[in-house]
Every structure is written in structure tokens, then in C-alpha cells.
Protein backbone atom coordinates (compact mmCIF):
# COMPACT_ATOMS: atom_id res chain seq x y z
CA UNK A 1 71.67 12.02 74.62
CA UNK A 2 72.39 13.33 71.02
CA UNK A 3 75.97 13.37 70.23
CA UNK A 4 76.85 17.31 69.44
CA UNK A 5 79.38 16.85 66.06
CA UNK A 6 82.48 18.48 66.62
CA UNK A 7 83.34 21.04 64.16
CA UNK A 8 82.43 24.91 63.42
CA UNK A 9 79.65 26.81 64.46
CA UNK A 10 79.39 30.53 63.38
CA UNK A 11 77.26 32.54 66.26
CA UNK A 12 75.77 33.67 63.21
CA UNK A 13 74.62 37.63 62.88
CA UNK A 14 71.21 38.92 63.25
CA UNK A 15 70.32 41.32 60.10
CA UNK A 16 68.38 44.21 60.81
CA UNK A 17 66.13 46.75 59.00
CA UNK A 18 66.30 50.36 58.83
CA UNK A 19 63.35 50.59 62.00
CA UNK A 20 65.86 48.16 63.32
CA UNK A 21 63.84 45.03 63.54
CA UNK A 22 64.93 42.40 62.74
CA UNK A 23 64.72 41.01 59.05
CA UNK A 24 64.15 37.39 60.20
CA UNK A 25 64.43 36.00 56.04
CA UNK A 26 68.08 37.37 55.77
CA UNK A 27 69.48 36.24 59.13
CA UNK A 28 68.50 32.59 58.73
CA UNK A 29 69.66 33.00 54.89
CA UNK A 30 72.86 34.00 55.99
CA UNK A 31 73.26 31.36 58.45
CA UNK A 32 72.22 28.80 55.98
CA UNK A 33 75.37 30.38 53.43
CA UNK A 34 77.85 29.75 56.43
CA UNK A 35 76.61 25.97 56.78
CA UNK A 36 76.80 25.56 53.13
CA UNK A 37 80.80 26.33 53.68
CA UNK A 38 81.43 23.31 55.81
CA UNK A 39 79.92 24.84 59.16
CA UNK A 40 78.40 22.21 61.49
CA UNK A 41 75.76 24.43 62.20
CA UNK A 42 75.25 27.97 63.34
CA UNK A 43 74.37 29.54 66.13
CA UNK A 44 71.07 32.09 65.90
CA UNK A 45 70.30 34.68 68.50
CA UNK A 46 73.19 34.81 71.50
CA UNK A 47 75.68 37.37 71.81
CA UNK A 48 76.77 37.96 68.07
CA UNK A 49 73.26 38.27 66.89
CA UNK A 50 72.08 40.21 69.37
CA UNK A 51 69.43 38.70 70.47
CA UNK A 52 69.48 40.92 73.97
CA UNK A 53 68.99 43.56 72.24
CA UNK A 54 65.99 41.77 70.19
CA UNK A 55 62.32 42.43 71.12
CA UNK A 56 60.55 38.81 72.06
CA UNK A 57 57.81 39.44 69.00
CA UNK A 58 61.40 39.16 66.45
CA UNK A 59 62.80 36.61 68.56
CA UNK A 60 59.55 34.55 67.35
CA UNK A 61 59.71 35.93 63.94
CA UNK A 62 63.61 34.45 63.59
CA UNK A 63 62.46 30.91 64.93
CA UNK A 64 59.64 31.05 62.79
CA UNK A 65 61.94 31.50 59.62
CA UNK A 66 64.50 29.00 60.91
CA UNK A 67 61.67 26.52 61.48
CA UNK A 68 61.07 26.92 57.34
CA UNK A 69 64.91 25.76 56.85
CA UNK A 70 66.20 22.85 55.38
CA UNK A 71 68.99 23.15 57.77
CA UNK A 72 66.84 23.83 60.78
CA UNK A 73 68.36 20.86 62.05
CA UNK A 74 72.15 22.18 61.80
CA UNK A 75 70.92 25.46 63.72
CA UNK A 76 71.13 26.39 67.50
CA UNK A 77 69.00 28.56 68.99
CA UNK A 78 70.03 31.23 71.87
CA UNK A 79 67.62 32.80 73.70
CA UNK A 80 69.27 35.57 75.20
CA UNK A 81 67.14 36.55 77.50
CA UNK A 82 67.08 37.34 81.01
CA UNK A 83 64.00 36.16 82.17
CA UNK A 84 62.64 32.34 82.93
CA UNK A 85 59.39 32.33 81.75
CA UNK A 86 60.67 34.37 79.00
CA UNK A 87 62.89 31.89 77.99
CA UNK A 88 61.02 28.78 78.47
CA UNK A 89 58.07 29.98 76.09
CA UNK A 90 60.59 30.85 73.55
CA UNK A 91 61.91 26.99 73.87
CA UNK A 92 58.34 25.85 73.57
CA UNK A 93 57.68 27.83 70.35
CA UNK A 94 61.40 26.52 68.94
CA UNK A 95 60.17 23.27 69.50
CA UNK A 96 56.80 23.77 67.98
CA UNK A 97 58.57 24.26 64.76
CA UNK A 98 61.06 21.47 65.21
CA UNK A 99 64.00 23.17 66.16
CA UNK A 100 65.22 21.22 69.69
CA UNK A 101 68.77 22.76 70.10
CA UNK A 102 69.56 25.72 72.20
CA UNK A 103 72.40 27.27 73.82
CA UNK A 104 71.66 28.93 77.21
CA UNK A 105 73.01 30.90 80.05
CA UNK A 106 71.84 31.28 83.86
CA UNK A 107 69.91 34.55 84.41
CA UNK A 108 72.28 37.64 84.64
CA UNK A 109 71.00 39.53 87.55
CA UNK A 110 72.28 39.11 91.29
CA UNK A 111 74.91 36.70 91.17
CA UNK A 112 77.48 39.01 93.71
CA UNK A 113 74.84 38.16 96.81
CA UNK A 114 74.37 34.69 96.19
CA UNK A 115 76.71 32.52 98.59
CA UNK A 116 75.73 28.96 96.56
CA UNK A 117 76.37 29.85 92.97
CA UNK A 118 76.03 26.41 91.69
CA UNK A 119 73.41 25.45 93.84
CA UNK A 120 71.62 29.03 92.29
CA UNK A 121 72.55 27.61 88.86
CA UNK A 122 71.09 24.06 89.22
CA UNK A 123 68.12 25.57 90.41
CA UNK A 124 67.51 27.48 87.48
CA UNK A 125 67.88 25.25 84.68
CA UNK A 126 65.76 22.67 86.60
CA UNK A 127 63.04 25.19 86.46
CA UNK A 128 63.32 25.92 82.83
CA UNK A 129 62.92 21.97 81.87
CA UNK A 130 60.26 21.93 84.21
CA UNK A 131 58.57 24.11 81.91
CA UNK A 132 60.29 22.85 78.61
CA UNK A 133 60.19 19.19 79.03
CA UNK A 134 62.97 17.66 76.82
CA UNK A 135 65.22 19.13 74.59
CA UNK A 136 69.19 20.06 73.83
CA UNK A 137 70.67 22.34 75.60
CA UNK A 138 74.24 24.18 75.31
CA UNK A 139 75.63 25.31 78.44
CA UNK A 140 76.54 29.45 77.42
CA UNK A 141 79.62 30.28 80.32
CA UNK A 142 80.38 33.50 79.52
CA UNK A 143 81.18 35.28 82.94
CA UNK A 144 81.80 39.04 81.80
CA UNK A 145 78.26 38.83 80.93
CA UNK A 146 76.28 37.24 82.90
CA UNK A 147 78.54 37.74 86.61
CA UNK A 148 79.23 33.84 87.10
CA UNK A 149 81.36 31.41 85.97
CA UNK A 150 79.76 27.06 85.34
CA UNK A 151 82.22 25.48 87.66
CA UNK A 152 83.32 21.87 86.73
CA UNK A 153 81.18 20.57 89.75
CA UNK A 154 77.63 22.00 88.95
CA UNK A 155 78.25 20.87 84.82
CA UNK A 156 79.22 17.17 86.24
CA UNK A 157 76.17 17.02 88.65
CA UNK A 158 73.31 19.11 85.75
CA UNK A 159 74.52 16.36 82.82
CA UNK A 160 74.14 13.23 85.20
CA UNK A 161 70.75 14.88 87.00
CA UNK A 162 69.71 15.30 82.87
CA UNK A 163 71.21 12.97 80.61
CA UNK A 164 69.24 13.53 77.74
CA UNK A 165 69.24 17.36 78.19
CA UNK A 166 72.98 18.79 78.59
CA UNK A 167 74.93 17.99 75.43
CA UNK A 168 77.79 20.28 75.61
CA UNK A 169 79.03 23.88 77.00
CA UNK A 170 80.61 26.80 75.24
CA UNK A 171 83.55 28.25 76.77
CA UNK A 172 83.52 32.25 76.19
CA UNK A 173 84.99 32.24 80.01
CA UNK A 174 88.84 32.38 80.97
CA UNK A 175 89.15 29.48 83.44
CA UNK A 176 89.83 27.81 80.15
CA UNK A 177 87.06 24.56 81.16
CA UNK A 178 87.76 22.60 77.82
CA UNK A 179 90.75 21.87 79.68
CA UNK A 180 88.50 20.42 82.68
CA UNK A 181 85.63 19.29 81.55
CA UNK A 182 85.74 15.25 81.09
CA UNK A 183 81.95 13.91 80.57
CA UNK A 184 81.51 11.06 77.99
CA UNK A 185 79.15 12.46 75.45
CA UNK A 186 79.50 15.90 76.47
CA UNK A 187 81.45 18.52 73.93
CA UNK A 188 83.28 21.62 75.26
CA UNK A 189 83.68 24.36 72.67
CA UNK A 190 85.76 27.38 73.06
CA UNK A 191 84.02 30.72 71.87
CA UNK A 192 87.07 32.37 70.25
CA UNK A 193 89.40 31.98 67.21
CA UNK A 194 92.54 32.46 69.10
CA UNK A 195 92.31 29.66 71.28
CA UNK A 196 90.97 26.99 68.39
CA UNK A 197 94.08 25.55 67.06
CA UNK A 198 95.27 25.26 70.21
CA UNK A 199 92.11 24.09 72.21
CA UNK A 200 91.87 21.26 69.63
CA UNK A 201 94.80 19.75 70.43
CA UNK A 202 93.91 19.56 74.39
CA UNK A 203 90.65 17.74 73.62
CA UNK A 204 88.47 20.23 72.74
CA UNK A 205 85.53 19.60 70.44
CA UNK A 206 85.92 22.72 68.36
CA UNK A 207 84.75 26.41 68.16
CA UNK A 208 80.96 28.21 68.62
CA UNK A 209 82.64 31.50 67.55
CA UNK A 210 82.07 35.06 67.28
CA UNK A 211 82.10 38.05 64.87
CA UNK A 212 84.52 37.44 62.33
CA UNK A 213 83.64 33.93 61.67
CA UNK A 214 80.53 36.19 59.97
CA UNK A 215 83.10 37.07 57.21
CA UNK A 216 82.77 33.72 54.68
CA UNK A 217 86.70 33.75 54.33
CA UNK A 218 87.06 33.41 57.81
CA UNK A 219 84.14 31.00 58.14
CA UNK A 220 86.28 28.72 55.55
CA UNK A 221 89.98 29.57 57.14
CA UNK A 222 88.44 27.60 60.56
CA UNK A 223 86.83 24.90 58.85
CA UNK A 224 90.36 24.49 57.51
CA UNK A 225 91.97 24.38 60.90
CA UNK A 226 89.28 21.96 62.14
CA UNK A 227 90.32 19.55 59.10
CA UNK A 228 94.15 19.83 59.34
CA UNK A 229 94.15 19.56 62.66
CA UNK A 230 91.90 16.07 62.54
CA UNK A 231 94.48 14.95 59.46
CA UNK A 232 97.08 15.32 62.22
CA UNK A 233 98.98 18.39 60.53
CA UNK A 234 99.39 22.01 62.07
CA UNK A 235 97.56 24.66 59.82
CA UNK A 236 99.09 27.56 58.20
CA UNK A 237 95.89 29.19 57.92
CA UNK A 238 95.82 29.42 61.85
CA UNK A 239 98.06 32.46 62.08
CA UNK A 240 95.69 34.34 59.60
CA UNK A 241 92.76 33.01 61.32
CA UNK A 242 94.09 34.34 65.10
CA UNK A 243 95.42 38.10 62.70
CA UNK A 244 91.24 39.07 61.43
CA UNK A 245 90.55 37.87 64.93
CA UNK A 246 92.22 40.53 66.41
């Protein structure tokens, strides 16, 4: 297994054109500015950037840009997608151009008649690496989305079914699982500002954050809550931070 750094990553924002495609050049550019601030890496695609809303053709376009990057290494890609087969061939093509790090969720359709929810959730991301073969993957929990929550069970049994697969899990849920979650290797980030300060101090690994982390100043106020908080001090910049955020 990789080890996931701890630190900052911007769910970055997609950048479209008047026909509303996506501009694929300016996206990645602007996720490259945010790791030039002191981001560990950013986060293309996913909720932020839209990427549901993103037709499959400028999905490939975005990874195809990213792929050019001299921090395609720092960048994560999200899928977004509801589909399987969908999904995996976007993996493929991410890995064709050397980008191996993704953050997924299960499929968002039908989860209020399914009795076994974890057993449903296993089941899908075994048949996505049976079509992916090996690569990183971010766990996405983010319930008021996608209509079910990652328990701490079905995260304990995926990481020890794939060890070199399941690096870590963003936390956009409220069952607050950084709190839960104890898997050498494995990084739990939350998905907001507000808890980050906070979350850090009960063991968390840091923040894959949303919208206003977009704004540079607010990109560099986190990165200097990260720091303080690893120099042992409480940041001042935290209550400003937590203010944009809301």
C-alpha cells in the first residue's frame, strides 16, 4: 500500500466554457495553482467539480490534460459516475496516462431495498477491480448523495480483502468515522472546513475539502491550520477559515 500524505487537498473546480463543456486546460491549471500553495494534491472531478454533471467524452478530455501534468502525481481523480462499467473504463484510461489515484463512491441508485448494505458495497468495488486491476482508491462516504453510509465494518473487511487498493476514505458523512476508523496505513479525511481544526486533533489525517478551499486565500488559511496544528499550537486562522466556510 502507498502511504496517502496527510495534509490538504482542494476538490478542485471544474472550469467550463460558454457551450458548457468543459475547458479541460484551465481546470487542471487551476488545480496545479492550488498545489503550488502547499496543497498535497487536489482532487479533480467529484462533487465540487462536477463531474456528475460532466459528459464521459470531457471526463476523458480532463484526464487526458492531467495526464500532461507535472503534478499528475499529486492529483486524485473522481469519477463521479453512476455506472460500473462506466467507471471502470474511466480508471483504465486514468491509468493509461499514469494517473493511479482515485476517489470513489458505491453506485447511487437503490440503496432503501437492499437489506445487506455492506455486503451490496463489497460487492461492488470487488467488481470494479475486477475490471481495473490495481490501483489507489479513496473511499467517497458521502450519504446525502449517494443513500448509504461506509460503516466501520465493511471499510475494515474491503482494506484487509485489498491491501494494496484502499488507502484512505473521505468523510463528507455525519457519523463523524475519522473518529472510528483505526487501520494502520489507512488515512481518514474529513470533507469540510469546519470540522478540520478539530478533526486533527482526534487523529484525523486532514481535509479533501470543498468549494471555498477554490478561493487561493482559503486554500493557504488551511494549509496554515494543517501546519500549526502539527507544530502543536492552536491556529488563529481557524476561526476565519470555519467564517468563508459558512
Amino acid at each position: 500500500m502507498t502511504n496517502l500524505t496527510p495534509g490538504i487537498f482542494p476538490a478542485s473546480m471544474s472550469v467550463l466554457n460558454n457551450d458548457l463543456s468543459l475547458n479541460a486546460a484551465q481546470t487542471v491549471q487551476h488545480a496545479e495553482k492550488l498545489i503550488s500553495f502547499g496543497c498535497e494534491g487536489a482532487i479533480l472531478g467529484g462533487t465540487t467539480g462536477m463531474s456528475a454533471y460532466l459528459s464521459i467524452q470531457d471526463k476523458m478530455n480532463l484526464i487526458e490534460e492531467a495526464g500532461k501534468s507535472s503534478q499528475k502525481e499529486k492529483m486524485i481523480i473522481g469519477p463521479a459516475t453512476t455506472s460500473l462499467l462506466d467507471t471502470a473504463s474511466l480508471i483504465n484510461f486514468a491509468k493509461n496516462k499514469g494517473l493511479n489515484r482515485f476517489l470513489c463512491q458505491p453506485c447511487a441508485y437503490g440503496w432503501p431495498g437492499i437489506k445487506n448494505k455492506d455486503e451490496a458495497i463489497y460487492s461492488y468495488f470487488s467488481a470494479l477491480l475486477k475490471r481495473t486491476g490495481t490501483c489507489e482508491i479513496i473511499f467517497y462516504n458521502y450519504p446525502q448523495l449517494v443513500g448509504v453510509d461506509f460503516s466501520v465494518k465493511i471499510v475494515e473487511r474491503l482494506v484487509h480483502a485489498y491491501k494494496d487498493v484502499f488507502i484512505g476514505l473521505k468523510d463528507s458523512g455525519s457519523d463523524d468515522l475519522y473518529k472510528k476508523i483505526k487501520i494502520k496505513n489507512f488515512k481518514v479525511f474529513v470533507g469540510s472546513e469546519k470540522k478540520l481544526e478539530f478533526s486533527l486533533k482526534e487523529g484525523c489525517s486532514g481535509a479533501l475539502i470543498s468549494a471555498t478551499v477554490n478561493i487561493h486565500f482559503q486554500a493557504q488559511l488551511a494549509i496554515k491550520v494543517f501546519e500549526n496544528f502539527k507544530k502543536g499550537k492552536d491556529s488563529k486562522d481557524n476561526k476565519l477559515l470555519v467564517k468563508v466556510r459558512s
